[in-house]
N, C-alpha and C. Protein backbone atom coordinates (compact mmCIF):
# COMPACT_ATOMS: atom_id res chain seq x y z
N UNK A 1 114.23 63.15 85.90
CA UNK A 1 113.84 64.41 85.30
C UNK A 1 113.55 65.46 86.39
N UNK A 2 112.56 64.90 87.59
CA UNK A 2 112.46 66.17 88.33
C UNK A 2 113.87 66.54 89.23
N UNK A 3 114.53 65.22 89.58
CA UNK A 3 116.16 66.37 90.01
C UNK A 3 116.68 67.14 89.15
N UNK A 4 116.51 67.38 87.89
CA UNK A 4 117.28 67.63 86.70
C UNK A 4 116.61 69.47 87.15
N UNK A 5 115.47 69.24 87.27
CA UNK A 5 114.85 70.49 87.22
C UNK A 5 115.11 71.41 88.67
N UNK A 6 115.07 70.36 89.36
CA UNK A 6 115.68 70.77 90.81
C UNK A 6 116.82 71.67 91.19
N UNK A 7 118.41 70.25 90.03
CA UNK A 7 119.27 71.12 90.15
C UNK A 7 119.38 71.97 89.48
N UNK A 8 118.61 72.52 88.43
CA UNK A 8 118.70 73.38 87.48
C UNK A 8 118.30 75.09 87.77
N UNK A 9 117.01 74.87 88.90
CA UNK A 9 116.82 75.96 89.64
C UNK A 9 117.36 76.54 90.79
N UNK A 10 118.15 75.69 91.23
CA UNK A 10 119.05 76.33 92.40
C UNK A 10 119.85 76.69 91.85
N UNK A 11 121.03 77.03 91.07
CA UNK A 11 121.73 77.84 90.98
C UNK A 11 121.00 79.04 90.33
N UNK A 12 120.06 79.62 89.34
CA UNK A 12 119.61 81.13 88.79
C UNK A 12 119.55 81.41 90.32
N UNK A 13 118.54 80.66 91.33
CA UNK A 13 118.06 81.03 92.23
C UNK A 13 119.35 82.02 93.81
N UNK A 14 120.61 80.76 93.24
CA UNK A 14 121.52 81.72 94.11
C UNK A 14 122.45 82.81 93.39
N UNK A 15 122.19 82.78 91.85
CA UNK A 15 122.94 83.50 91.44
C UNK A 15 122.08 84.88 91.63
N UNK A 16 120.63 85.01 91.59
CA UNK A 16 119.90 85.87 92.00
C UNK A 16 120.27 86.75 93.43
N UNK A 17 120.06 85.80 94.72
CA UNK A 17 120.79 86.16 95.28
C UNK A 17 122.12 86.66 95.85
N UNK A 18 123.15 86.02 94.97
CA UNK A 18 124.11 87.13 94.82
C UNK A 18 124.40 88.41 94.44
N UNK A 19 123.65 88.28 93.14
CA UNK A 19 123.38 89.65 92.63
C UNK A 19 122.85 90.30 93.48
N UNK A 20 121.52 89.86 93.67
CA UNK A 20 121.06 90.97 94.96
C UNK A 20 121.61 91.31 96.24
N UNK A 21 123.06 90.53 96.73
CA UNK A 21 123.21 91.08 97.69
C UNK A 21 125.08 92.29 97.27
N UNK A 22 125.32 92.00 95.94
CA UNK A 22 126.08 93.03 95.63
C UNK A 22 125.30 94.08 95.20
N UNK A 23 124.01 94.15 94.77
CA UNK A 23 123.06 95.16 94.17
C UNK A 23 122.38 95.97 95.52
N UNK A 24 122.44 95.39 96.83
CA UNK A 24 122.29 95.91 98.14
C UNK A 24 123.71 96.14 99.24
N UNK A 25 124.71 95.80 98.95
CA UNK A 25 125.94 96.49 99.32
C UNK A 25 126.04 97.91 98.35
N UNK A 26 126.19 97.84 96.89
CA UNK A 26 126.22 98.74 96.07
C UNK A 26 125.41 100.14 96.54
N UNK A 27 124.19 99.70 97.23
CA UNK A 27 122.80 100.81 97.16
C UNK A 27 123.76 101.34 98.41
N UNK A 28 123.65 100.81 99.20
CA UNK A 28 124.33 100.60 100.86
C UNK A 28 125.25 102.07 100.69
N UNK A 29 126.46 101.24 100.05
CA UNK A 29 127.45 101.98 99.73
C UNK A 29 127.67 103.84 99.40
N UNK A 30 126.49 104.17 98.24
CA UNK A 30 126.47 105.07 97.80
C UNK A 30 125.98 105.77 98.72
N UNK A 31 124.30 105.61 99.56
CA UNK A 31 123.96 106.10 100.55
C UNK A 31 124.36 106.41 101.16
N UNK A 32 125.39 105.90 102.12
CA UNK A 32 126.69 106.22 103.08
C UNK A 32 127.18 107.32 102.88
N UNK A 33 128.02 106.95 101.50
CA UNK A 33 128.89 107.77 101.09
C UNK A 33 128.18 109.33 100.89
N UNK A 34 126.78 109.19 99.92
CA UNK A 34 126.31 110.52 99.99
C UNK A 34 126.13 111.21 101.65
N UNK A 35 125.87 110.49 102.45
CA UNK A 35 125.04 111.43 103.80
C UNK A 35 126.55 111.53 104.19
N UNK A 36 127.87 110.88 104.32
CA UNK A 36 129.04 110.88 104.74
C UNK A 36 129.14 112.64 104.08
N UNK A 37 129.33 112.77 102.73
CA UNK A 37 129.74 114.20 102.12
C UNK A 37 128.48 115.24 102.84
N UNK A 38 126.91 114.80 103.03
CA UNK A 38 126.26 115.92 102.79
C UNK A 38 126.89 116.77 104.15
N UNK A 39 127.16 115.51 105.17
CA UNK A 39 126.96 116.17 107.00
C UNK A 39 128.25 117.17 106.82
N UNK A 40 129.20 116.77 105.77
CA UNK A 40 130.75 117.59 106.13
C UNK A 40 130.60 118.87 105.41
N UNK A 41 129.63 118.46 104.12
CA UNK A 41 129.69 120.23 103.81
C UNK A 41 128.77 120.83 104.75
N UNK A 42 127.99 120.79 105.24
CA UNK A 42 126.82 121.08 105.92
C UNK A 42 128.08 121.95 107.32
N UNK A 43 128.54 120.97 107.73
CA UNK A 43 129.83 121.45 108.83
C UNK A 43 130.61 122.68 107.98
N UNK A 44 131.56 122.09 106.96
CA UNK A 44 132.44 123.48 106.56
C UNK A 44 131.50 124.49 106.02
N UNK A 45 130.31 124.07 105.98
CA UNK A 45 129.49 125.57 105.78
C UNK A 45 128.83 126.23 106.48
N UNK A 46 128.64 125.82 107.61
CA UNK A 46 128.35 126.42 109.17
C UNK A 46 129.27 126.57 110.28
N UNK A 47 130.11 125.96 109.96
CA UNK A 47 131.30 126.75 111.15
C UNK A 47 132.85 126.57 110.40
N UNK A 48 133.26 127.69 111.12
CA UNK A 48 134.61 128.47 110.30
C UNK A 48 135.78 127.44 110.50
N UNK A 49 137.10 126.69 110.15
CA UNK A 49 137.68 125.84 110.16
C UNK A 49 138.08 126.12 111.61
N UNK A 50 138.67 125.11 112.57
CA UNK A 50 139.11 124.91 113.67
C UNK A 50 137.88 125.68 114.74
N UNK A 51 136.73 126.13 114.71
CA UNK A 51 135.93 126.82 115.57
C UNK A 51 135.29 125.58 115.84
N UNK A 52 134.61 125.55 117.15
CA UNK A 52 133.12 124.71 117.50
C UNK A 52 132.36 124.93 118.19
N UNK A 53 131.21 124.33 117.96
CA UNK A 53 130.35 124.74 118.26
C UNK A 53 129.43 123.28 119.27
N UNK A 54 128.71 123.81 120.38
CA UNK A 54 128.52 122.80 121.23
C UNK A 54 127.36 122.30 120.85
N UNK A 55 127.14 121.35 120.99
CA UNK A 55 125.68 120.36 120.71
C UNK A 55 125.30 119.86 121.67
N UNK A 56 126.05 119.00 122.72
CA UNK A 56 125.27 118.79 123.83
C UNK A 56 126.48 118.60 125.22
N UNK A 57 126.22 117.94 125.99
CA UNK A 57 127.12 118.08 126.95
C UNK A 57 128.48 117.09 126.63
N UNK A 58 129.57 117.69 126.14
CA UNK A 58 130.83 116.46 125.89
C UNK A 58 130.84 116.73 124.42
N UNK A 59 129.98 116.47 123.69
CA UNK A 59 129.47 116.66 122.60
C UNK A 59 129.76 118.18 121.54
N UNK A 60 130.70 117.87 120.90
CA UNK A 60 130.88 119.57 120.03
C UNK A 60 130.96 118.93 118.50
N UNK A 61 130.27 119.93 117.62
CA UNK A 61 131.06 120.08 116.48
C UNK A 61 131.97 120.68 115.82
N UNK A 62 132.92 120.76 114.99
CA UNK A 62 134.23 121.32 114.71
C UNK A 62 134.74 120.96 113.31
N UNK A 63 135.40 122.22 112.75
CA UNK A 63 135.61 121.79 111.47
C UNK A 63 137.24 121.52 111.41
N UNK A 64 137.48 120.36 111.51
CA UNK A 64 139.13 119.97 111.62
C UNK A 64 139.42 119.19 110.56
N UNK A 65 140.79 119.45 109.72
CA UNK A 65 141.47 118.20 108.75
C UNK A 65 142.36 117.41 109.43
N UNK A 66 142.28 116.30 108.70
CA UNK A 66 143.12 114.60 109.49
C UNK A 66 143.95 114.63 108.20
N UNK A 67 144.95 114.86 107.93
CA UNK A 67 146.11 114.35 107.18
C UNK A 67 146.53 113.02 106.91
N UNK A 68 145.86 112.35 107.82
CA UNK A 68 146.83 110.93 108.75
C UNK A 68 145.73 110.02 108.53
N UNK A 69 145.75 108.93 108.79
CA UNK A 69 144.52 108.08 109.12
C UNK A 69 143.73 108.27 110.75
N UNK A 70 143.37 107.12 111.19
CA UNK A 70 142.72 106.89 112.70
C UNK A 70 144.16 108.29 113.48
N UNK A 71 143.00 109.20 113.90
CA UNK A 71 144.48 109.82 115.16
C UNK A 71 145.65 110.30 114.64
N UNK A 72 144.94 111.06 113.55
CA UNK A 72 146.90 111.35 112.62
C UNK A 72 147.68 110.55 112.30
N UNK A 73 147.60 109.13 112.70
CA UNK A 73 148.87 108.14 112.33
C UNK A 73 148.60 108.20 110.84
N UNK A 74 150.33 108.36 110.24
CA UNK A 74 150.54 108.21 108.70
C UNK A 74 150.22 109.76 108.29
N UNK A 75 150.42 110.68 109.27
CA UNK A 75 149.99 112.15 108.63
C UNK A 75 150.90 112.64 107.72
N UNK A 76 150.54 113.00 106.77
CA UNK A 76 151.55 113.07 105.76
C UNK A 76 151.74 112.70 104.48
N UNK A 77 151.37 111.55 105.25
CA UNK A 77 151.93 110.63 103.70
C UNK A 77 150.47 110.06 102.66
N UNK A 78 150.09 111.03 102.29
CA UNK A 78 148.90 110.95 101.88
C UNK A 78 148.73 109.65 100.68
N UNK A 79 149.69 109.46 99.60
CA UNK A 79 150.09 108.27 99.22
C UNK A 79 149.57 106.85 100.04
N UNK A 80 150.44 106.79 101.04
CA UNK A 80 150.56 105.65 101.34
C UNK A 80 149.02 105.37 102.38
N UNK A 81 148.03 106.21 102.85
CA UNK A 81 146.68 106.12 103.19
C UNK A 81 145.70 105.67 102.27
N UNK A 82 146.85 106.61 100.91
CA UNK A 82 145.35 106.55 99.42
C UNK A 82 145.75 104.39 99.19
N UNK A 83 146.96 104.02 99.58
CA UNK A 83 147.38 102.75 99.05
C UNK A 83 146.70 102.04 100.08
N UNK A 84 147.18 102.14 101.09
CA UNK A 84 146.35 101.21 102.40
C UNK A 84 144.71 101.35 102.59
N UNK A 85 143.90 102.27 102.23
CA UNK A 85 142.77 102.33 102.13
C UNK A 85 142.07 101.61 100.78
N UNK A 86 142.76 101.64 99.66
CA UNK A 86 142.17 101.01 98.15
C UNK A 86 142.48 99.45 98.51
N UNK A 87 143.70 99.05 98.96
CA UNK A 87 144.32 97.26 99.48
C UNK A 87 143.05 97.26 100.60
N UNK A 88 142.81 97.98 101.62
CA UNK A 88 141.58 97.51 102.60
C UNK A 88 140.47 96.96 101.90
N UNK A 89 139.74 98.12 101.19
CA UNK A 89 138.49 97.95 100.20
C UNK A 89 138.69 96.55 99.34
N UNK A 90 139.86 96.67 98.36
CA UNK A 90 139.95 95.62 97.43
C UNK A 90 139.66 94.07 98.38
N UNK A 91 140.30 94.19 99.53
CA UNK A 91 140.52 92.86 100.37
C UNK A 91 138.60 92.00 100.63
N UNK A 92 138.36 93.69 101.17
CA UNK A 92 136.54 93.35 101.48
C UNK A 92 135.93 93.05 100.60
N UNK A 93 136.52 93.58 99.60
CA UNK A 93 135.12 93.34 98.10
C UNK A 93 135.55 91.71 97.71
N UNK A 94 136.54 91.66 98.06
CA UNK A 94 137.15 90.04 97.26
C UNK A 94 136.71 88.94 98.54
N UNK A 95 136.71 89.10 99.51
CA UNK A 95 135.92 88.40 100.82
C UNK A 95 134.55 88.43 100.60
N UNK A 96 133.48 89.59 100.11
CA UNK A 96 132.25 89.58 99.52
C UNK A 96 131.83 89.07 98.46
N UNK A 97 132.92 89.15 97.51
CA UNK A 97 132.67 88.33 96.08
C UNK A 97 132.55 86.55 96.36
N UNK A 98 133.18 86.11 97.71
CA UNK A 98 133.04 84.91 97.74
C UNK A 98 131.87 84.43 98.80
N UNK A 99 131.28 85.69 99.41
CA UNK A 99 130.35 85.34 99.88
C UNK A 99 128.66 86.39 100.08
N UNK A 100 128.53 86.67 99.02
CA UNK A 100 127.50 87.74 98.44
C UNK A 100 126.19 87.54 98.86
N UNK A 101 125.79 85.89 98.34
CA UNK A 101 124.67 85.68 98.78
C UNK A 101 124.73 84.89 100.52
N UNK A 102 125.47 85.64 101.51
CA UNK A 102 125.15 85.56 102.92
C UNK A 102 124.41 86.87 103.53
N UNK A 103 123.36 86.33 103.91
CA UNK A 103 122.07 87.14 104.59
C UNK A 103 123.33 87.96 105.47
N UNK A 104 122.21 89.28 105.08
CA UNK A 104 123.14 91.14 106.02
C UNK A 104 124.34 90.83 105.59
N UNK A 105 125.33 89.97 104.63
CA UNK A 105 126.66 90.68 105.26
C UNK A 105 126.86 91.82 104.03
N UNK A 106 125.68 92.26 103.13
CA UNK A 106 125.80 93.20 102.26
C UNK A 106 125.82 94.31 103.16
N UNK A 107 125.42 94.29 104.28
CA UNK A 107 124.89 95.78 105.32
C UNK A 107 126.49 96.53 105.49
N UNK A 108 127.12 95.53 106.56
CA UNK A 108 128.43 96.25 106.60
C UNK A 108 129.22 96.52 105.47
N UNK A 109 129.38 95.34 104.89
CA UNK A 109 130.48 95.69 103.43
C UNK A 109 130.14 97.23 102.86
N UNK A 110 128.69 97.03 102.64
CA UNK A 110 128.41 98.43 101.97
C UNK A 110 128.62 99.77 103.13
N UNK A 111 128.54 99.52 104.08
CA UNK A 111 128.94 100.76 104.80
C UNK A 111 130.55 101.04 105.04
N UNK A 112 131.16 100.36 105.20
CA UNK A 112 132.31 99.72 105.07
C UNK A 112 132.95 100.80 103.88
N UNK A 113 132.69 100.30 103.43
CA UNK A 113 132.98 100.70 101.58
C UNK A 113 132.92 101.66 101.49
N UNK A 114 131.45 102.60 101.94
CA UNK A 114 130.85 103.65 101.78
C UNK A 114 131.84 104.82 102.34
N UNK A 115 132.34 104.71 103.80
CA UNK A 115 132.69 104.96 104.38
C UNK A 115 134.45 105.33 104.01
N UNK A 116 134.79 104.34 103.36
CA UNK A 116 136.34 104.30 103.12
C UNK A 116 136.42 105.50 102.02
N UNK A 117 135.16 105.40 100.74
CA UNK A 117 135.25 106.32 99.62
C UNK A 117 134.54 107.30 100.24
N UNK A 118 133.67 108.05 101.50
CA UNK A 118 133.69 109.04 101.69
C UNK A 118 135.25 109.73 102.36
N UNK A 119 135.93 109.20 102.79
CA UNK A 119 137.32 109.60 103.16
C UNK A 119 138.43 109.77 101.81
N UNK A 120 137.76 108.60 101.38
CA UNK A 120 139.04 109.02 100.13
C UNK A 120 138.78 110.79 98.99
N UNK A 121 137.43 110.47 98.73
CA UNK A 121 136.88 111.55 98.07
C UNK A 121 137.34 112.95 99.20
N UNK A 122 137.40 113.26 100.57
CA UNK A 122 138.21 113.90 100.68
C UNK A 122 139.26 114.08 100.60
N UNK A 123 140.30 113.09 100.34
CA UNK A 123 141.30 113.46 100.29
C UNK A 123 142.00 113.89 99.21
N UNK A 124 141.22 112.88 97.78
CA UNK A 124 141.04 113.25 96.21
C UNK A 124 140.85 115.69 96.42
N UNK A 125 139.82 115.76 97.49
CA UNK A 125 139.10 116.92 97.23
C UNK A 125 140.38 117.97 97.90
N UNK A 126 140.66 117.84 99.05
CA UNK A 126 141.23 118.73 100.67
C UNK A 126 142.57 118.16 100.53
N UNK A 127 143.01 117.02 99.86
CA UNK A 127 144.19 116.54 100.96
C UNK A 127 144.01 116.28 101.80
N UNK A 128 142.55 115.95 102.49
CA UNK A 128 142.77 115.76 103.93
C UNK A 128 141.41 115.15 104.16
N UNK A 129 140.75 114.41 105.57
CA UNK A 129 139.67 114.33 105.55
C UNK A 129 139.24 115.24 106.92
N UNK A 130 137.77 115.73 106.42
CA UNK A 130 137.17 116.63 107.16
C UNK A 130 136.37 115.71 108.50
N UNK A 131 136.80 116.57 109.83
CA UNK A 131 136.26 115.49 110.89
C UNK A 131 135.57 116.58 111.28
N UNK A 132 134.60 116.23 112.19
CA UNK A 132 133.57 117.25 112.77
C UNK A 132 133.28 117.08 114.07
N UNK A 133 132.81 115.82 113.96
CA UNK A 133 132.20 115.31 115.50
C UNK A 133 133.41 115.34 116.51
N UNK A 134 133.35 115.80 117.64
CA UNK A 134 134.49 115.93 118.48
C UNK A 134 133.56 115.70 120.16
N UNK A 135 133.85 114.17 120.08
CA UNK A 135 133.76 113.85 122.09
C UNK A 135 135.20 114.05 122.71
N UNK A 136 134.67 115.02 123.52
CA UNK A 136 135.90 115.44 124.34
C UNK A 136 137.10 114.59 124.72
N UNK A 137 136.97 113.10 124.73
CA UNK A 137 137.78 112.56 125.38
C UNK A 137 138.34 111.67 124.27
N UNK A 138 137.76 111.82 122.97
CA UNK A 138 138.44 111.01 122.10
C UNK A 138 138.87 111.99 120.89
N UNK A 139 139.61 111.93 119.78
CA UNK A 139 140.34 112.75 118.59
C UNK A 139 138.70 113.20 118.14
N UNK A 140 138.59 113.75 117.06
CA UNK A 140 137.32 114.05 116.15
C UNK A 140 137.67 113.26 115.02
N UNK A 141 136.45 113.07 114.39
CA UNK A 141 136.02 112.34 113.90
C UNK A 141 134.76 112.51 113.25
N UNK A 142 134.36 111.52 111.98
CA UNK A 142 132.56 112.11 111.26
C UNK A 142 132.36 110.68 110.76
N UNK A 143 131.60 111.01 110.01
CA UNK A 143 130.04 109.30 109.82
C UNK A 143 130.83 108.61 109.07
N UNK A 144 131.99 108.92 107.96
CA UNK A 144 132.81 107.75 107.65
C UNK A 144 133.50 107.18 108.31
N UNK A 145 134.27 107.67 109.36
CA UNK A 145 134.60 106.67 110.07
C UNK A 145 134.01 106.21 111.38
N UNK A 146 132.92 106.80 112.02
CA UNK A 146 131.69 106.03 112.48
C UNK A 146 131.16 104.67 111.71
N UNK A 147 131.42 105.07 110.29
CA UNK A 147 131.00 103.67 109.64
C UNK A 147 131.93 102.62 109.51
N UNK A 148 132.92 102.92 109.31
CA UNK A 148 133.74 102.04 109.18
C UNK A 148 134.32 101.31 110.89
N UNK A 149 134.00 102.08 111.17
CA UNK A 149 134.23 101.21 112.94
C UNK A 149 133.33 99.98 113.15
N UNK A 150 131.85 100.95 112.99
CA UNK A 150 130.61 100.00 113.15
C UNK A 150 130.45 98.96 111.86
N UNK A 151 131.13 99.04 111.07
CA UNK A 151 130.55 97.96 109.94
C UNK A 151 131.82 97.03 110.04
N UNK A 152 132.93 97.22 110.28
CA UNK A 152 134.06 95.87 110.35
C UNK A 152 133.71 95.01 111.91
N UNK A 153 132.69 96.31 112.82
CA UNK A 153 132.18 94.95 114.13
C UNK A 153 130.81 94.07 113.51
N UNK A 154 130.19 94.90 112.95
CA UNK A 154 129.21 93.97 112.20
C UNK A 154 129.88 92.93 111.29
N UNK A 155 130.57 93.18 110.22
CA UNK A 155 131.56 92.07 109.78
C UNK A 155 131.85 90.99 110.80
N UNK A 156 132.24 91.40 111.97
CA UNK A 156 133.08 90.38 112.82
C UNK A 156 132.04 89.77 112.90
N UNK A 157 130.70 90.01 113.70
CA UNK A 157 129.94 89.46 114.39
C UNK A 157 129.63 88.74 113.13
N UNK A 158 129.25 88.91 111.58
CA UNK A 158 128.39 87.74 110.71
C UNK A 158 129.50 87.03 110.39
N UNK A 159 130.58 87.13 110.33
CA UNK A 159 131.93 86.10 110.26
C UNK A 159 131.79 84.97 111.71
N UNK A 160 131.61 85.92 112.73
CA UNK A 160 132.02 84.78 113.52
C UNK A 160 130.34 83.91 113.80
N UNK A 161 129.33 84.39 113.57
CA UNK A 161 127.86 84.01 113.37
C UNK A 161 127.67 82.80 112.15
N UNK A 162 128.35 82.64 111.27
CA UNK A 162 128.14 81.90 110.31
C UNK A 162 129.56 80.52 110.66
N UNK A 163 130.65 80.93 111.47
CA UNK A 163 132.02 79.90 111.67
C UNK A 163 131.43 78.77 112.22
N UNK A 164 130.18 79.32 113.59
CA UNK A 164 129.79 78.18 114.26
C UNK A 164 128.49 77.41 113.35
């Protein structure tokens, strides 16, 4: 009888935790995504398209559209970004669905995520996504894809953290 009860409480107990860790990717997600939109209008509403403005040394902001994905690649073909970005997402959420209740890996997914639908929602909006941040020595760029850089290395690291 008491294994009965044993095994009976471990699963609500991880189904709990699953839920809660799609109910904390979910939160994740939206957050992102909102501060992803607030920083870009905040940009196209303080400086005039292609102007910038300096912030610190190396460091400028700028209001530029990306047609393309990473670096203009795929500029153009706005289609086939909107297809390769929804197959990315779908891939992560279906890799999360099989592993939900693993401690933090709701952190990246949801930024991850967040990050992909603040780009898409521009492109739904502009045709294009709005980049701002501009280090001199690399393309420009803004917090969605800051996130999505930093959350597929966090991915790596709890993928390869949980292999061993």
């Amino acid at each position: 009888m008491l294994g009965e009860h044993a095994a009976g409480t471990a699963a609500p107990a991880a189904a709990l935790t699953r839920r809660r860790g799609w109910s904390l990717a979910a939160l994740t997600a939206a957050l992102y995504l909102a501060l992803d939109q607030a920083t870009k209008q905040i940009v196209v509403h303080a400086i005039a398209r292609g102007d910038r403005a300096n912030v610190f040394f190396g460091i400028d902001l700028t209001n530029v559209r990306n047609r393309g994905v990473a670096f203009g690649v795929l500029s153009g073909d706005g289609v086939a970004v909107t297809v390769l970005t929804v197959a990315a997402v779908t891939a992560l959420l279906l890799y999360f669905a099989l592993r939900a209740a693993r401690p933090l890996l709701w952190l990246p997914v949801g930024i991850v995520v967040g990050g992909a639908l603040g780009n898409l929602v521009d492109r739904a909006r502009e045709g294009a996504v709005i980049d701002f941040i501009d280090v001199h020595f690399w393309p420009a760029f803004n917090l969605a894809d800051a996130g999505i850089v930093i959350g597929v290395l966090g991915l790596l690291y709890l993928i390869e953290v949980h292999r061993g």
